[in-house]
N, C-alpha and C. Protein backbone atom coordinates (compact mmCIF):
# COMPACT_ATOMS: atom_id res chain seq x y z
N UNK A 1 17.61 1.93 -1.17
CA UNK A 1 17.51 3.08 -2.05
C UNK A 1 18.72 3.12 -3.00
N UNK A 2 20.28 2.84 -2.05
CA UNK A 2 21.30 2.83 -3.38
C UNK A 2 20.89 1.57 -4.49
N UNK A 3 20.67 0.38 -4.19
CA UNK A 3 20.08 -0.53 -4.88
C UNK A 3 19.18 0.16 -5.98
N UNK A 4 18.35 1.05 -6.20
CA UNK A 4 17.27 0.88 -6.94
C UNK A 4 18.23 2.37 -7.76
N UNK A 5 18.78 2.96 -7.60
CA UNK A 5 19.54 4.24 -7.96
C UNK A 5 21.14 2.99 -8.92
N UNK A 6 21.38 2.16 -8.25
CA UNK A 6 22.08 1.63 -9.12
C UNK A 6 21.23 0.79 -10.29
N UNK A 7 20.30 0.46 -9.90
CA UNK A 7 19.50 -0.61 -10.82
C UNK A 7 18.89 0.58 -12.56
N UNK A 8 18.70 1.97 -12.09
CA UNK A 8 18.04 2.61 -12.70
C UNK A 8 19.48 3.30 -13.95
N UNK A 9 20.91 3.30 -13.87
CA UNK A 9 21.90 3.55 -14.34
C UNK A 9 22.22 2.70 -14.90
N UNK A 10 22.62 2.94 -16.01
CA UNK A 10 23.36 2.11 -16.95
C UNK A 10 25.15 1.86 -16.39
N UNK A 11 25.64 0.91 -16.43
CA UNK A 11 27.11 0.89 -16.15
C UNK A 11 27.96 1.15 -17.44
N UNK A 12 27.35 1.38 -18.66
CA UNK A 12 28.62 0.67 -19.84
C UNK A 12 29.75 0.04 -19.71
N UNK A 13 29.35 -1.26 -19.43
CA UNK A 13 30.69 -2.28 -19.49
C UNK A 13 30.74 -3.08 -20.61
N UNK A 14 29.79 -2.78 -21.53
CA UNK A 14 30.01 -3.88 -22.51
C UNK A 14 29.22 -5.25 -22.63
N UNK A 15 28.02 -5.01 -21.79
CA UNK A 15 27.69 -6.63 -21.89
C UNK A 15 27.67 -6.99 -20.45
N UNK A 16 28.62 -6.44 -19.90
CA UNK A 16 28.64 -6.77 -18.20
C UNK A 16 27.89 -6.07 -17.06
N UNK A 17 26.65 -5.66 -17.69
CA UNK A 17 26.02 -4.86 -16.91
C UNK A 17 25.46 -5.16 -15.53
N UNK A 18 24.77 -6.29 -15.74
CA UNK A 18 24.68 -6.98 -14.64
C UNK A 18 25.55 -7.37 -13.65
N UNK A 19 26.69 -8.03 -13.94
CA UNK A 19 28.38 -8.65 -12.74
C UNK A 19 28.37 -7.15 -12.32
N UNK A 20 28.83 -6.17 -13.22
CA UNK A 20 29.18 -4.75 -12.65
C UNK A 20 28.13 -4.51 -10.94
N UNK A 21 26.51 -4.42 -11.71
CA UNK A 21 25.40 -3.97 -10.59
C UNK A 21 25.77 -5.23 -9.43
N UNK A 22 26.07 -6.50 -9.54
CA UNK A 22 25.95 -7.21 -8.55
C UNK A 22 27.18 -7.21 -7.74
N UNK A 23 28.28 -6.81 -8.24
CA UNK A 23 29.42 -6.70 -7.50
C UNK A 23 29.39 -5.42 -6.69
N UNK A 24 28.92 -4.18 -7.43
CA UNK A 24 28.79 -2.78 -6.73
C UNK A 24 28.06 -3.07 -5.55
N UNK A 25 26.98 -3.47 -5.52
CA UNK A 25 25.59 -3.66 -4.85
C UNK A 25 25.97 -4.52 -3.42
N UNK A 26 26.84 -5.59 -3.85
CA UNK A 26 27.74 -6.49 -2.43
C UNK A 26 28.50 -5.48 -1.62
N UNK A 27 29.61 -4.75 -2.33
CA UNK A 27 29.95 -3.83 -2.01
C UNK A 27 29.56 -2.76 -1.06
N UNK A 28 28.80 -1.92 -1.50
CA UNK A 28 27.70 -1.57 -0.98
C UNK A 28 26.79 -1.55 0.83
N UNK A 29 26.06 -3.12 0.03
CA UNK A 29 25.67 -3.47 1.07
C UNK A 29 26.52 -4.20 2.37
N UNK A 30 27.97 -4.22 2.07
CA UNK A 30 28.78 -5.24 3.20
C UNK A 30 29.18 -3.77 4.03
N UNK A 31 29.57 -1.96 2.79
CA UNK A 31 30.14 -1.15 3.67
C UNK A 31 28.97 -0.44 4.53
N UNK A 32 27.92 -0.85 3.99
CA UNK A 32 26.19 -0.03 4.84
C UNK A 32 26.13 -0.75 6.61
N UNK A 33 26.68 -2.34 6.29
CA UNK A 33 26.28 -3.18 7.26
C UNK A 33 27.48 -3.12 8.33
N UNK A 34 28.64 -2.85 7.88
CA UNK A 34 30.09 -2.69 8.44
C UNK A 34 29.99 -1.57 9.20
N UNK A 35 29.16 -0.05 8.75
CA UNK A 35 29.21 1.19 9.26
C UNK A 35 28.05 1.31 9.96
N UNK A 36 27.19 0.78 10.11
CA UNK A 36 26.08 0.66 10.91
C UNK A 36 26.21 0.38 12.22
N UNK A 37 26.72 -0.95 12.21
CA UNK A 37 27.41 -2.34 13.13
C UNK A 37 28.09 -1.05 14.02
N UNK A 38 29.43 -0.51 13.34
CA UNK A 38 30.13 0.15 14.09
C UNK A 38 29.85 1.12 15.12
N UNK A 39 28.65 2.25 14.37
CA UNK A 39 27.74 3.22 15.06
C UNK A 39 26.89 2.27 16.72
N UNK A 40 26.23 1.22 16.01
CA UNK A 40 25.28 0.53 17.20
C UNK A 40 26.24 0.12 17.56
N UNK A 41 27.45 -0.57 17.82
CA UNK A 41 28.58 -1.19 18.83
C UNK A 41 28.91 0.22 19.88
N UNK A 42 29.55 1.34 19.20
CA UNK A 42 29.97 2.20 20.12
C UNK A 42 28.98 2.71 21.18
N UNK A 43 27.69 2.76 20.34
CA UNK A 43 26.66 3.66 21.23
C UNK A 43 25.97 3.09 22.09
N UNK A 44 26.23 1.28 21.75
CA UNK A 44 25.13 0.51 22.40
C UNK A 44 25.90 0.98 24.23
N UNK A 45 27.14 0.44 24.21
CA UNK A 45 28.11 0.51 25.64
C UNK A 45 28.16 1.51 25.75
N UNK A 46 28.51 2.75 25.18
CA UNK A 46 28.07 4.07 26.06
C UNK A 46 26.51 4.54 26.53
N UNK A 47 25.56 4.38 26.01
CA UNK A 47 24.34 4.35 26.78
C UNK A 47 24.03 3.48 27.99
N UNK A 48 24.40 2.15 27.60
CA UNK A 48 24.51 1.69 28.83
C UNK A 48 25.31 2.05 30.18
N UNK A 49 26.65 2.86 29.89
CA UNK A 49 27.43 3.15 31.24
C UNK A 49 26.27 4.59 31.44
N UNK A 50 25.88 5.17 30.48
CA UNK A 50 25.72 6.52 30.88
C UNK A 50 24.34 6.08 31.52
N UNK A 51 23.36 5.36 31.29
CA UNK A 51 22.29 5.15 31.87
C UNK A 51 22.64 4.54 33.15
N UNK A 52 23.17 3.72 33.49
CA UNK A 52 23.83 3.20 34.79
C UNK A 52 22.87 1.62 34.37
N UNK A 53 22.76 0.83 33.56
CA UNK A 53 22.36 0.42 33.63
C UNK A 53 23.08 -1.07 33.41
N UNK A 54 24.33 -0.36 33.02
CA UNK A 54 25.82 -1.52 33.50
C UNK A 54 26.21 -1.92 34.74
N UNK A 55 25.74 -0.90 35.19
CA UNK A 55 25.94 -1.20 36.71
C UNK A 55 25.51 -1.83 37.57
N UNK A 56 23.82 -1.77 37.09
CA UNK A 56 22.77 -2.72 37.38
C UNK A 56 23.30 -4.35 36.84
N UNK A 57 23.85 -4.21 35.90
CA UNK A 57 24.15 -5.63 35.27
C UNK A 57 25.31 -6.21 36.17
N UNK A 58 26.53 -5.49 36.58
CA UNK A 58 27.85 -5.78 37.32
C UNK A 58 27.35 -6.22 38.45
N UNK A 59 26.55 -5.95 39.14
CA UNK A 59 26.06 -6.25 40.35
C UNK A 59 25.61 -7.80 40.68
N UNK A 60 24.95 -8.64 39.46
CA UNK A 60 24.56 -9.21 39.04
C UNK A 60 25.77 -10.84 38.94
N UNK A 61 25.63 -11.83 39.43
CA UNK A 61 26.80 -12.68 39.19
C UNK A 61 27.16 -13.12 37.91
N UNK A 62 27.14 -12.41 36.95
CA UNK A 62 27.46 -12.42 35.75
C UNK A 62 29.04 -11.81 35.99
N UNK A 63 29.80 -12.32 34.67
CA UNK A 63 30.79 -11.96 34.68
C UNK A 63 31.22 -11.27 33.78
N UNK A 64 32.11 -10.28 33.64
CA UNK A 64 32.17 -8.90 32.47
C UNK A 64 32.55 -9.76 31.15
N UNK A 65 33.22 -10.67 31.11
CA UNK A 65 33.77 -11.26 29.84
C UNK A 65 32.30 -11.83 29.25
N UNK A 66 31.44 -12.39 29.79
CA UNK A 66 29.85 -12.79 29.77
C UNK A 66 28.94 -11.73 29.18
N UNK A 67 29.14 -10.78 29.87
CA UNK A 67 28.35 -9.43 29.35
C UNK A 67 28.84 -8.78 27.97
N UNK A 68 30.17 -8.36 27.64
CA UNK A 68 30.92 -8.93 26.56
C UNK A 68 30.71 -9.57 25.35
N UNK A 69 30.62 -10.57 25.77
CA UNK A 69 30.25 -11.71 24.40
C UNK A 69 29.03 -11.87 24.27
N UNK A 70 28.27 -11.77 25.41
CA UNK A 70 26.39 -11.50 24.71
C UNK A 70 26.27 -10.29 23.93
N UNK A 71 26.97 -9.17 24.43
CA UNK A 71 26.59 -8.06 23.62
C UNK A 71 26.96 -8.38 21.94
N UNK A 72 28.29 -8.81 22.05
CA UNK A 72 29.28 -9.01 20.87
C UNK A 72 28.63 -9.81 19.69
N UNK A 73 27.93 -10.92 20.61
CA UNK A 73 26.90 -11.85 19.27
C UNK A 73 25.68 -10.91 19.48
N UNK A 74 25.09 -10.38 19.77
CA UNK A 74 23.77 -10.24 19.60
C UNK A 74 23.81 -8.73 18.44
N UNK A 75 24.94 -8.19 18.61
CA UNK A 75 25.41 -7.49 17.66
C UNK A 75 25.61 -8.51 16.36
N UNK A 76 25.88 -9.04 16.46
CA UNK A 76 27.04 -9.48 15.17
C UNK A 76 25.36 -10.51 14.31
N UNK A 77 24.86 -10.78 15.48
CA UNK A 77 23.58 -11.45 14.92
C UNK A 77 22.34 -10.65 13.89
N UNK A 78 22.27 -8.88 14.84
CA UNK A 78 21.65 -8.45 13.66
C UNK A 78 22.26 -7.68 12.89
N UNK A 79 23.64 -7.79 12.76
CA UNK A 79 24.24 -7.91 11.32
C UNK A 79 24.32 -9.36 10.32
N UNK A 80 24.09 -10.12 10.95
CA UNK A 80 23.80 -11.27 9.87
C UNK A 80 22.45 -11.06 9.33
N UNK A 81 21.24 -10.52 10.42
CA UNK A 81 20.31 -10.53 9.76
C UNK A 81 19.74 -9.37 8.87
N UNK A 82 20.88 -8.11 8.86
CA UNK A 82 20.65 -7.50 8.21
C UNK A 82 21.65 -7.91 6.60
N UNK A 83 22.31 -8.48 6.71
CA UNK A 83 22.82 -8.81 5.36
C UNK A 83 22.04 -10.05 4.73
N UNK A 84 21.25 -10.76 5.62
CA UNK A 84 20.41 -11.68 4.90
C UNK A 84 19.51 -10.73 4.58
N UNK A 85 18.59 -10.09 4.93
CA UNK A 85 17.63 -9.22 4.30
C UNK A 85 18.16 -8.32 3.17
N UNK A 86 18.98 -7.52 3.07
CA UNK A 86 19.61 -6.72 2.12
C UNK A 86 19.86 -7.61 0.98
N UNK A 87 20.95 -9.33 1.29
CA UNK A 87 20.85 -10.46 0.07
C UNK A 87 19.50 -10.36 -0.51
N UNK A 88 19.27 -10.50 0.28
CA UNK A 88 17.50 -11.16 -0.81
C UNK A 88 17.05 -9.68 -1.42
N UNK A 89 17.30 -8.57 -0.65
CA UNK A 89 16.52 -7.43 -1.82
C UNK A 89 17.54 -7.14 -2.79
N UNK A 90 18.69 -7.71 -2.56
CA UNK A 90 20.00 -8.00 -3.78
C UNK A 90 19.72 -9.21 -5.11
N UNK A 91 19.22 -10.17 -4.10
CA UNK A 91 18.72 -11.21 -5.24
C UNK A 91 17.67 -10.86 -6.34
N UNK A 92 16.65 -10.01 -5.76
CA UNK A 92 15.14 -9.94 -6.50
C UNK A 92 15.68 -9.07 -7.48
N UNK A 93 16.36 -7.61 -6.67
CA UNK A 93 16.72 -7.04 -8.11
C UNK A 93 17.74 -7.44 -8.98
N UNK A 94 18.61 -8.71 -8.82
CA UNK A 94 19.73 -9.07 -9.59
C UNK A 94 18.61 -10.00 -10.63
N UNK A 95 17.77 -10.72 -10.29
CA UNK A 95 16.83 -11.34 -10.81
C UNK A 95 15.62 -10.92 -11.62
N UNK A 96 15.62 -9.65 -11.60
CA UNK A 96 14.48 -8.81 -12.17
C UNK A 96 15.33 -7.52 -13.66
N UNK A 97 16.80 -7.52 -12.93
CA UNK A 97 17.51 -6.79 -13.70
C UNK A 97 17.77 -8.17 -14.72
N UNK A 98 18.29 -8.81 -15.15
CA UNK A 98 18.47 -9.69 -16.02
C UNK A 98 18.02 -9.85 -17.44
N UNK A 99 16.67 -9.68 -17.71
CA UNK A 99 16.19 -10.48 -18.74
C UNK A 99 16.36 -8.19 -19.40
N UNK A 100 16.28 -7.57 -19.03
CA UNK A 100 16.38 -6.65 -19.59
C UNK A 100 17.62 -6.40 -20.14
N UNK A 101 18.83 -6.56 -19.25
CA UNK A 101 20.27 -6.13 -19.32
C UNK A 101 21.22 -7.33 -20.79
N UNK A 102 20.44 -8.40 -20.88
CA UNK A 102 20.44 -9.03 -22.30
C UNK A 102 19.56 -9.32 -23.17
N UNK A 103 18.91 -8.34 -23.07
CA UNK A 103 17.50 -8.51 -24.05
C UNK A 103 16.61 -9.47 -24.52
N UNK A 104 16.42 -10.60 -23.39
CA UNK A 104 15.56 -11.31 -23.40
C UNK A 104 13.93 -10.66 -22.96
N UNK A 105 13.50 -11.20 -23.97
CA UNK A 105 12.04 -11.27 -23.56
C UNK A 105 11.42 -12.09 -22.75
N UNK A 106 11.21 -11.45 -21.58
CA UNK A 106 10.79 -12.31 -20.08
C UNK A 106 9.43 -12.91 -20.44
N UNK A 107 8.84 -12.04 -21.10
CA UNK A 107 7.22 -12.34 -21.31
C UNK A 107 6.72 -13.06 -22.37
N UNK A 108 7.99 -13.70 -22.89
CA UNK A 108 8.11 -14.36 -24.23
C UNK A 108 7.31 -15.71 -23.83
N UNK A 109 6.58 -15.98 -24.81
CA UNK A 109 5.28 -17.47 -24.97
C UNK A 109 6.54 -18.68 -25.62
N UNK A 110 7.75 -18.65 -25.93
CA UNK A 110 8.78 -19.13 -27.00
C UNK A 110 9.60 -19.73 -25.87
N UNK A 111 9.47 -21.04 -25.66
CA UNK A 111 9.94 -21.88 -24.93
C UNK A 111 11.58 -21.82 -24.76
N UNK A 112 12.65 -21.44 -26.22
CA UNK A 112 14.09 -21.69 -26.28
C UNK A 112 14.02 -20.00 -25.74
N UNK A 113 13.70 -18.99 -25.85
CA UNK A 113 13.93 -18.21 -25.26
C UNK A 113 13.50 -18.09 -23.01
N UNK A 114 12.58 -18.99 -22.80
CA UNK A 114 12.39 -18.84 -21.86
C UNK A 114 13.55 -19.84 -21.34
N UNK A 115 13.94 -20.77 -21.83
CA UNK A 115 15.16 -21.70 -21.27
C UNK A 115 16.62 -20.64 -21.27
N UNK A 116 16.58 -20.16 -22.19
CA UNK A 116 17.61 -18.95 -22.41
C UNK A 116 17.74 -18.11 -21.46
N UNK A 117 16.80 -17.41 -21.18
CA UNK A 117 16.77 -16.77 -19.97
C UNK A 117 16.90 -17.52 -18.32
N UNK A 118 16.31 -18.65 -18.32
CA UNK A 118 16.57 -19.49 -16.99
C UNK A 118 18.34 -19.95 -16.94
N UNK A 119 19.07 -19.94 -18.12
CA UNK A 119 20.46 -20.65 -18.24
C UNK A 119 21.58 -19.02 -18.20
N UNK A 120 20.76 -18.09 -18.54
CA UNK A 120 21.30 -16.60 -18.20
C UNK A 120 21.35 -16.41 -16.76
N UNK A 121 20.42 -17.02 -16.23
CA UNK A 121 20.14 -16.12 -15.04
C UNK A 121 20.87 -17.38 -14.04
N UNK A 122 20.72 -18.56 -14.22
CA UNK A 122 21.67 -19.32 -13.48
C UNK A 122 23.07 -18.93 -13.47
N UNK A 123 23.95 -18.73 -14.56
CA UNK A 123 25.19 -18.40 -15.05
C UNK A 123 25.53 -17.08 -14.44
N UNK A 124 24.38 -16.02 -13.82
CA UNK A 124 24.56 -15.05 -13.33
C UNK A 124 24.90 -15.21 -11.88
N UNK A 125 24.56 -16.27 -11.31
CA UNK A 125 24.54 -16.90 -10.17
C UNK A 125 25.75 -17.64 -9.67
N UNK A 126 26.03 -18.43 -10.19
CA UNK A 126 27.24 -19.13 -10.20
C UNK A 126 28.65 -18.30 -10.32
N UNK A 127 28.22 -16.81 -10.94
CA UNK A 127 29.56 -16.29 -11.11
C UNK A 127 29.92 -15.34 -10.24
């Protein structure tokens, strides 16, 4: 939703409308995924002591440093997979914002303009 609320605002930078939306938008999405992470880390281990269902696990010849580091990646895993999903709805609209934010005509039949736009939108990429 911030994505499409930034996409719909103009930045006035001069030309830099786009770097502006794609840098905000990283931003963004790294402090959404950082504060999330944090919420499910604290709450995941207190539900578990409060359910007793740590206890069920301690019992178990597992070892606490074990229990630990499974939790720790399996956390940290769907934060990777939430920043891969958020990338890509970062990409489509960094890729859809483009041909507007320099006034190319996307729908243009005019071959040097459609190369124009493919060498815009690479250059947007790379930077």
């Amino acid at each position: 939703m911030v994505l499409a609320i930034f996409g719909a605002l103009p930045f006035f930078t001069f030309g830099e409308d786009t770097m502006m939306f794609k840098t905000v938008s990283l931003d963004v999405l790294m402090l959404v995924v950082l504060i999330s992470t944090l919420f499910v880390t604290s709450r995941s281990i207190y539900e578990e002591i409060e359910d007793r269902t740590m206890l069920t696990l301690m019992s178990k010849p597992v070892q606490r440093w074990e229990v630990m580091v499974g939790k720790y990646l399996g956390i940290i895993g769907a934060a990777g997979l939430a920043v891969l999903v958020l990338g890509g709805v970062l990409s489509l609209c960094l890729w859809l914002r483009i041909p507007t934010d320099y006034q190319i005509r996307a729908s243009a039949i005019d071959e040097r303009e459609l190369r124009n736009l493919w060498e815009t939108r690479r250059c947007i990429w790379r930077g």
